[in-house]
N, C-alpha and C. Protein backbone atom coordinates (compact mmCIF):
# COMPACT_ATOMS: atom_id res chain seq x y z
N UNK A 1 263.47 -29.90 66.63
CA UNK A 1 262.73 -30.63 67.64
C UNK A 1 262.61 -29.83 68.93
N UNK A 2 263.32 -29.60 69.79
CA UNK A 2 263.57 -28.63 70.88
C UNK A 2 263.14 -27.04 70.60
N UNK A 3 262.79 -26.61 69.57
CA UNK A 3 262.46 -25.45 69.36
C UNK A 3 260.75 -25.65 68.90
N UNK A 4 260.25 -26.53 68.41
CA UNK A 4 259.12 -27.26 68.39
C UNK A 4 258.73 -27.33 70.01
N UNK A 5 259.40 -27.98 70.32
CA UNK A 5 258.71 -28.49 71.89
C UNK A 5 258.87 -26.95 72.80
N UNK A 6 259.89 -25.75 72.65
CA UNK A 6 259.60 -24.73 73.47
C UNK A 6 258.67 -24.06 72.77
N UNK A 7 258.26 -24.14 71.32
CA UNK A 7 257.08 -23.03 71.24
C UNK A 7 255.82 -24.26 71.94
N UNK A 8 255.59 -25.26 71.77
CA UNK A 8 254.58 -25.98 72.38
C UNK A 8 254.24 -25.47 73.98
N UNK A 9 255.31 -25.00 74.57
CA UNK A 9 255.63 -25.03 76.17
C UNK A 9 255.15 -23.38 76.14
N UNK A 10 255.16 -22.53 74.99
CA UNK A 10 255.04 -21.61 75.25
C UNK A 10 253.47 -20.93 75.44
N UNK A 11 252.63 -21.45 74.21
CA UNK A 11 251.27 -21.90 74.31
C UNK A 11 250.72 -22.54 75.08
N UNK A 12 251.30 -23.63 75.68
CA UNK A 12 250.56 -24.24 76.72
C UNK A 12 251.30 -23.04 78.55
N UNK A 13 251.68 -22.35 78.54
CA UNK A 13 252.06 -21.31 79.14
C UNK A 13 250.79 -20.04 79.00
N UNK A 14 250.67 -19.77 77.68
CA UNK A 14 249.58 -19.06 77.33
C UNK A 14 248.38 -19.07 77.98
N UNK A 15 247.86 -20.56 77.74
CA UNK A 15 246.64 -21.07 77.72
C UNK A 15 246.57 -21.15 79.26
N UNK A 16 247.15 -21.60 79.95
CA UNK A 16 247.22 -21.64 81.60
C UNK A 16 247.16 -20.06 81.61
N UNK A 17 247.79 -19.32 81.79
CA UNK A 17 247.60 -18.05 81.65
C UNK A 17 246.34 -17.29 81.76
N UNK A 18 245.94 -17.47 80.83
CA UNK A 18 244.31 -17.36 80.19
C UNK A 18 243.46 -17.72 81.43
N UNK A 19 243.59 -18.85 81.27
CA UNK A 19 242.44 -19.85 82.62
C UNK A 19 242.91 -18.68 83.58
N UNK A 20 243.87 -18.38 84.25
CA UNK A 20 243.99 -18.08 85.70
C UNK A 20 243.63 -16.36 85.76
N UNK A 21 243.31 -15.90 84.10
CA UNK A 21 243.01 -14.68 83.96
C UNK A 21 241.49 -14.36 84.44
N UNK A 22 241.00 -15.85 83.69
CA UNK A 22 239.88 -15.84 83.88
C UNK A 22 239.07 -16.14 85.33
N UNK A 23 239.76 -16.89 85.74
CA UNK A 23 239.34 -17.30 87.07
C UNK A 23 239.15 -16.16 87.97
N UNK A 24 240.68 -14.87 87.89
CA UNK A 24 240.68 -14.28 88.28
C UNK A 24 239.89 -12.77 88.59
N UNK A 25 239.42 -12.62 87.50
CA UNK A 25 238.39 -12.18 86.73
C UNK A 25 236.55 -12.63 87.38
N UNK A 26 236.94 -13.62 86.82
CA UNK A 26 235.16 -14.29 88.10
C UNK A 26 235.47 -14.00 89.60
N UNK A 27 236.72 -13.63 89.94
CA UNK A 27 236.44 -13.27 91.82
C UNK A 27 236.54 -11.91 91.53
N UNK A 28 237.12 -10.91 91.09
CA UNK A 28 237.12 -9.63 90.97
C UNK A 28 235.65 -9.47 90.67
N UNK A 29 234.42 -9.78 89.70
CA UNK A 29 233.27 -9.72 89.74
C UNK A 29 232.58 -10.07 90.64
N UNK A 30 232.55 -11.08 91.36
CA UNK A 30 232.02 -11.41 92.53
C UNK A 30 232.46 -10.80 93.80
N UNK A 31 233.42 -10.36 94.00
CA UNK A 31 233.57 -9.50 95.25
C UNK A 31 233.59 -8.30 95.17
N UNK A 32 233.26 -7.80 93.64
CA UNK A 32 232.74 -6.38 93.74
C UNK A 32 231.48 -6.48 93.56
N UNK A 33 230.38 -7.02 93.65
CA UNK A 33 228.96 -6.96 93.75
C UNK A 33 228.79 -7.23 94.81
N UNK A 34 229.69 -8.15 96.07
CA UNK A 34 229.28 -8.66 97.35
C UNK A 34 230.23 -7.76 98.19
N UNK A 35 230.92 -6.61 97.72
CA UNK A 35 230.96 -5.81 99.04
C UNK A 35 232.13 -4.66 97.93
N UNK A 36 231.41 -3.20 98.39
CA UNK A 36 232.35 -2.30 97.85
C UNK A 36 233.47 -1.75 98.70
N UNK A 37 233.39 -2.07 99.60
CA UNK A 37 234.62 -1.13 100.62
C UNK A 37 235.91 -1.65 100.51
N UNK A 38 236.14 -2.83 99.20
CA UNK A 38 237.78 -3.37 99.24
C UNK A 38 237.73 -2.75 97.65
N UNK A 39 237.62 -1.64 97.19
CA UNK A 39 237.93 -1.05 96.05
C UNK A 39 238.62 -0.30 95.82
N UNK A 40 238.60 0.49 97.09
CA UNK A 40 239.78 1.55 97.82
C UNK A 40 241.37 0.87 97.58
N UNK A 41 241.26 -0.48 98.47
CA UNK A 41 242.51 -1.08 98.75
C UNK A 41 242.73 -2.21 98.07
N UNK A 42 241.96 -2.16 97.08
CA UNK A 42 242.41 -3.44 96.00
C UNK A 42 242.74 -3.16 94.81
N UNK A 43 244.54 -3.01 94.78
CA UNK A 43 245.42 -3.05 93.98
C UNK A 43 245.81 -3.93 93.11
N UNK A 44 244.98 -5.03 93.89
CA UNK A 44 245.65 -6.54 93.05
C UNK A 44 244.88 -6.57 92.06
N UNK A 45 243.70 -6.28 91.38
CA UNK A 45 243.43 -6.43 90.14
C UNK A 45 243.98 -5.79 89.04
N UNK A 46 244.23 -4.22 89.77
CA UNK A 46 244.96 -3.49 88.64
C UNK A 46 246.12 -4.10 88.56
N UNK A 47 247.30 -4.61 89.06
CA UNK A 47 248.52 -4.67 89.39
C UNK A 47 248.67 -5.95 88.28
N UNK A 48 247.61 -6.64 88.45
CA UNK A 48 247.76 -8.06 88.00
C UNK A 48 246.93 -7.97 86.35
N UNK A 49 246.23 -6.94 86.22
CA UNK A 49 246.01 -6.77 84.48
C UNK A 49 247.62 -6.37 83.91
N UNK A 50 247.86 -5.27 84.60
CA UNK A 50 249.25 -4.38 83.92
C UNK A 50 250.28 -6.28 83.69
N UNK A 51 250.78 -6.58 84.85
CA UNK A 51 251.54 -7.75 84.63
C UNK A 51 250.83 -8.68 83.58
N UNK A 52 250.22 -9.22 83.34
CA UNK A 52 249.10 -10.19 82.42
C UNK A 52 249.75 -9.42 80.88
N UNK A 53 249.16 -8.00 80.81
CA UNK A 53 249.74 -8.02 79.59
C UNK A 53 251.11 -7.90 79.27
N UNK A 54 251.79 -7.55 80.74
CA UNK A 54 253.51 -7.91 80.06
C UNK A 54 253.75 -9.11 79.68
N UNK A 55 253.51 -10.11 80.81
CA UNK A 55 253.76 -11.72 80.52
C UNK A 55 253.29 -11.72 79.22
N UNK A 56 252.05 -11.29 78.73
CA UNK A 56 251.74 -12.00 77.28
C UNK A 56 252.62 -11.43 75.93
N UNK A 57 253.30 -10.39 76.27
CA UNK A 57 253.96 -9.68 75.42
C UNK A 57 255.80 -10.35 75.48
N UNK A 58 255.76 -10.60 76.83
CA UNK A 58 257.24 -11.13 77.03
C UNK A 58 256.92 -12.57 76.30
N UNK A 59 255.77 -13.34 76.55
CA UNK A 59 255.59 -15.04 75.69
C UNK A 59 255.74 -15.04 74.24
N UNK A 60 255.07 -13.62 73.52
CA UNK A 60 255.15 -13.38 72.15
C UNK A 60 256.69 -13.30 72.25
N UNK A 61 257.31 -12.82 73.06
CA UNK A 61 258.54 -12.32 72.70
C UNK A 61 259.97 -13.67 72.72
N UNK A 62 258.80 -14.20 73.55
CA UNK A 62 259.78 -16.07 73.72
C UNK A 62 259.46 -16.55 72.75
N UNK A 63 258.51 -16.87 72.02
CA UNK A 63 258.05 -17.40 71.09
C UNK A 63 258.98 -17.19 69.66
N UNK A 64 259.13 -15.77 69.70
CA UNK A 64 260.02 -15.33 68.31
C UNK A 64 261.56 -14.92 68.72
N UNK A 65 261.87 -15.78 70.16
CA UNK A 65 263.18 -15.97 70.05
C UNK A 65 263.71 -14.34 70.30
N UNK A 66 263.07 -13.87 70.87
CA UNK A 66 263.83 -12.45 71.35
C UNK A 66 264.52 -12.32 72.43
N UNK A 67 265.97 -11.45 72.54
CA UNK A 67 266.32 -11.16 73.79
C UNK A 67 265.68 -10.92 74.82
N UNK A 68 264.26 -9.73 74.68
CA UNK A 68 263.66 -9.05 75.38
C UNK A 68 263.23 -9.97 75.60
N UNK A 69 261.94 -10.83 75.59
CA UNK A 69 261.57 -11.96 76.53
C UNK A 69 262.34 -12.99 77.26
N UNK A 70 263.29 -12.81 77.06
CA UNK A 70 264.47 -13.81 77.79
C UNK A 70 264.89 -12.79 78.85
N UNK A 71 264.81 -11.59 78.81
CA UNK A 71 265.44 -10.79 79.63
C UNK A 71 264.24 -11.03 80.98
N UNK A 72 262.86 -10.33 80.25
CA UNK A 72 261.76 -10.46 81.10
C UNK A 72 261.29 -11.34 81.82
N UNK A 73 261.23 -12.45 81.72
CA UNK A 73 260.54 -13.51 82.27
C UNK A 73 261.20 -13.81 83.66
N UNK A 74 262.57 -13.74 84.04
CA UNK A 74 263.15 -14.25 85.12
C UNK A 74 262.19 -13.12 86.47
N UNK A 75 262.14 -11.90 85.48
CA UNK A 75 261.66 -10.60 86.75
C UNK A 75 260.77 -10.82 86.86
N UNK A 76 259.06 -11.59 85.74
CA UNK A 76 258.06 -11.21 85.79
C UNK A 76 257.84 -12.97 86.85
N UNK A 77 258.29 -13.58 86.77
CA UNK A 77 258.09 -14.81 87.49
C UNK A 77 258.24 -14.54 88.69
N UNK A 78 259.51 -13.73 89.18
CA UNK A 78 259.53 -13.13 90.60
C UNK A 78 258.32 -12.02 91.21
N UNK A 79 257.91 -10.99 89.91
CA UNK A 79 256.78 -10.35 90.61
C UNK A 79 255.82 -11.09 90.51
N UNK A 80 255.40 -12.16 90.01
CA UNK A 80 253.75 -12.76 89.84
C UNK A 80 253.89 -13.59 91.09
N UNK A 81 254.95 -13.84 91.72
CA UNK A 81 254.99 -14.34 93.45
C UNK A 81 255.38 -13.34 94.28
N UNK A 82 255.67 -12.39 94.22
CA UNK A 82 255.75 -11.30 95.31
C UNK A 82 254.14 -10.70 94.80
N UNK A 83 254.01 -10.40 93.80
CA UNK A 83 252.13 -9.60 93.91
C UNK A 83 251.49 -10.71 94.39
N UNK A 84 251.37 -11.81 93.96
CA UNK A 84 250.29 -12.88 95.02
C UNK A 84 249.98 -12.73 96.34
N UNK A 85 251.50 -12.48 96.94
CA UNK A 85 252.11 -13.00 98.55
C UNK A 85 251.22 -11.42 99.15
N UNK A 86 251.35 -10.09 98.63
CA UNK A 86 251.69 -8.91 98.86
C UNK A 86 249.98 -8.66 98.60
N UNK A 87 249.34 -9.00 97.58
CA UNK A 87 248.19 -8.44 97.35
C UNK A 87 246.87 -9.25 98.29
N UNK A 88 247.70 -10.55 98.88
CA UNK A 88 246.78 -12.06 99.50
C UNK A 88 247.08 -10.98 101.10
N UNK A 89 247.98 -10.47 101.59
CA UNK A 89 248.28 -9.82 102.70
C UNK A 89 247.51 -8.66 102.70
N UNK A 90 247.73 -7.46 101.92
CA UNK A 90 246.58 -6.46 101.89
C UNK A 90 245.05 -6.23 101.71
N UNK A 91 244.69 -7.37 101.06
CA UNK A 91 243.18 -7.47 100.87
C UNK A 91 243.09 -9.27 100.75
N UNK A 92 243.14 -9.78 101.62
CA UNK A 92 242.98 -11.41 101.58
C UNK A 92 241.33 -11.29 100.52
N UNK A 93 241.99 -12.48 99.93
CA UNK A 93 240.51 -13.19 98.77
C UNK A 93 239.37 -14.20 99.80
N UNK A 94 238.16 -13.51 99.91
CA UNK A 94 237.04 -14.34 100.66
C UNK A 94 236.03 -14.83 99.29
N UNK A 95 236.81 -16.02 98.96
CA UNK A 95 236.08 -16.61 98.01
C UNK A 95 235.70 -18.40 98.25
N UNK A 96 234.75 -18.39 97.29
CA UNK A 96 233.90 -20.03 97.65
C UNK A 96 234.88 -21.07 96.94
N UNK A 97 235.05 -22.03 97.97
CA UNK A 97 235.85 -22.81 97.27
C UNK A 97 235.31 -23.64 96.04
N UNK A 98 234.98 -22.93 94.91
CA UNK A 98 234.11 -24.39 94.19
C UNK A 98 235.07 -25.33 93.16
N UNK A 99 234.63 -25.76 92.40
CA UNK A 99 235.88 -26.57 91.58
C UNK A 99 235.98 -25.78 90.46
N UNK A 100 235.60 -24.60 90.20
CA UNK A 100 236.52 -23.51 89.40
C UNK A 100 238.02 -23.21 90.12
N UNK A 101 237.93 -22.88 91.29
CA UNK A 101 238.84 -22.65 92.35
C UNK A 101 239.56 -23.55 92.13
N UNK A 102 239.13 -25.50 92.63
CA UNK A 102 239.93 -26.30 92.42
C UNK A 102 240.88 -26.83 91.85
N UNK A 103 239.95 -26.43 90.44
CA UNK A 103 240.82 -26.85 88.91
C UNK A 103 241.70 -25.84 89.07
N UNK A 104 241.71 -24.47 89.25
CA UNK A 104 242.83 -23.47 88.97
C UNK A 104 243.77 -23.68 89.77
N UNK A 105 243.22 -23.72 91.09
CA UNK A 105 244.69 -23.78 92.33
C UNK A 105 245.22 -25.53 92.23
N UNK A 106 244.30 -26.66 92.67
CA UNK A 106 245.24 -27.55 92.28
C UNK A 106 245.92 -28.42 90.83
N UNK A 107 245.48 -28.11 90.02
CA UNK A 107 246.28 -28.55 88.25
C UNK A 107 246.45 -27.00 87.78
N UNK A 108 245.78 -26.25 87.49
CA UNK A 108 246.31 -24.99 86.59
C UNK A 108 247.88 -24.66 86.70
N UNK A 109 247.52 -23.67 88.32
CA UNK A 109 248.54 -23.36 88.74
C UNK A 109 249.93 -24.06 88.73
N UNK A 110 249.69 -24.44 89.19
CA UNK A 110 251.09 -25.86 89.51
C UNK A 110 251.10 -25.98 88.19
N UNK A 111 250.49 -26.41 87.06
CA UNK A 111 251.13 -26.67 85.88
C UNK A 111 251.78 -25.32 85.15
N UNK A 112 251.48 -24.34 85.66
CA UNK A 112 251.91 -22.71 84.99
C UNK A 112 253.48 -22.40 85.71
N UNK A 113 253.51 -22.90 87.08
CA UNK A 113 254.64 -23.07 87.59
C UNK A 113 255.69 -24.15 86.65
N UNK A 114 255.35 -24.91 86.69
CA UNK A 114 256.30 -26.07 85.78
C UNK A 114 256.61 -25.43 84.28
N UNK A 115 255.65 -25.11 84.02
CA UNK A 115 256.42 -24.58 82.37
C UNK A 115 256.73 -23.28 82.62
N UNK A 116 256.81 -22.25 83.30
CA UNK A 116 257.89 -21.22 83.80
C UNK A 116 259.31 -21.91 84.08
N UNK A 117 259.80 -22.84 84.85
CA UNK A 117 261.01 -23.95 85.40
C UNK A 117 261.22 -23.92 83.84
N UNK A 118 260.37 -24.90 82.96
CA UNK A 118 260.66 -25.05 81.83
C UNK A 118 261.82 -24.32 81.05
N UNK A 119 260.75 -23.05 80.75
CA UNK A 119 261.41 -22.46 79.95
C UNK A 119 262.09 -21.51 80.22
N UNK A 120 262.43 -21.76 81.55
CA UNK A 120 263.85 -20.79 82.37
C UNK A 120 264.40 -21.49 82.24
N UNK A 121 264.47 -22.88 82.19
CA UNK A 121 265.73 -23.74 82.03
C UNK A 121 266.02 -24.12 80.77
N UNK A 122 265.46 -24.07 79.79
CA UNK A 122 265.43 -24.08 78.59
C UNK A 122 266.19 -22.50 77.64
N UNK A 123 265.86 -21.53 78.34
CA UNK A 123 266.37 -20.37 77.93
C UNK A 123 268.05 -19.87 77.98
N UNK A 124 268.41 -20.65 79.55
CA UNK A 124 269.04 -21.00 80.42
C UNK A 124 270.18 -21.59 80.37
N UNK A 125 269.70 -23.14 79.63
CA UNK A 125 270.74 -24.20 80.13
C UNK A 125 271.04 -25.48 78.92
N UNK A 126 270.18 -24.46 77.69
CA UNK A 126 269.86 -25.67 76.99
C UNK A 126 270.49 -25.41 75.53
N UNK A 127 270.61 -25.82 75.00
CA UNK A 127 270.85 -25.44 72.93
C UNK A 127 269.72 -24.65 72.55
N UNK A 128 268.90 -24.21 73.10
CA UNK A 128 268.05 -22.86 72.48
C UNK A 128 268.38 -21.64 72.72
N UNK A 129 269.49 -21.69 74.27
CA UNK A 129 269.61 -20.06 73.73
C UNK A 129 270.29 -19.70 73.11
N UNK A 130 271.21 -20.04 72.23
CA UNK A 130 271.70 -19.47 71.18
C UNK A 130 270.75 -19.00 70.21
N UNK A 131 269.25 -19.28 70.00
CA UNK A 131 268.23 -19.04 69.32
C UNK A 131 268.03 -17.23 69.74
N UNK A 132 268.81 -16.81 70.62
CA UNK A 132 267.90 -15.92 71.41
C UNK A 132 269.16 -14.50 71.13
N UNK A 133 269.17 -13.79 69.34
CA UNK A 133 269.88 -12.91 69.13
C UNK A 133 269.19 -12.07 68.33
N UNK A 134 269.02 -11.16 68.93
CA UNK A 134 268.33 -10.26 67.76
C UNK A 134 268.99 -9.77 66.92
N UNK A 135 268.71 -9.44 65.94
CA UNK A 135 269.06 -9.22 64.44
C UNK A 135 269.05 -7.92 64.28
């Protein structure tokens, strides 16, 4: 049951994921057609593909119960809020608020936050990590 419900948590981790890839993705296109001079100093797209595919490699790696994603996730949760804080300071985002925006910043996000808590506390504090020995 509990190992049911963390791979559920882990996909729905995924899938939020995804959305905020994408979202992220529609402003990187749009603010490189509406102005080239932040290409120089915009790190945050590269910074934030490289992380994207760790997270998705550390989720495969939660998923099948590996050390290595149990190891990863505590660090990659800390850099996906220090690159936000760090990349929003060096090149602030001048984007339209529409309800793409909305849906991502008020339900996405916040729900991508909660199942990170999740399954740090689940990894953590719960009868699954004993699940978590490699062979």
């Amino acid at each position: 049951m509990i190992e049911s419900t963390f791979k559920n948590i882990i996909f729905l981790k995924v899938a939020l994921l995804i959305l905020i890839i994408i979202w992220g993705g529609t402003i990187q296109i749009s603010n490189s057609e509406s102005s080239i001079r932040n290409n120089l100093t915009d790190l945050g797209g590269i910074l934030f593909t490289l992380f994207s595919v760790l997270y998705l490699i550390t989720c495969y790696q939660l998923y099948k119960f590996k050390t290595l994603g149990k190891k990863l996730l505590v660090s990659l949760v800390l850099i996906f809020i220090i690159l936000g804080f760090v990349t929003e300071l060096m090149n602030p985002m001048q984007i339209d608020k529409d309800l793409f925006f909305l849906f991502i910043f008020y339900v996405v996000s916040p729900m991508f936050f909660v199942t990170q808590g999740l399954v740090i506390g689940m990894i953590y504090f719960s009868g699954i990590k004993e699940k978590f020995v490699d062979n």
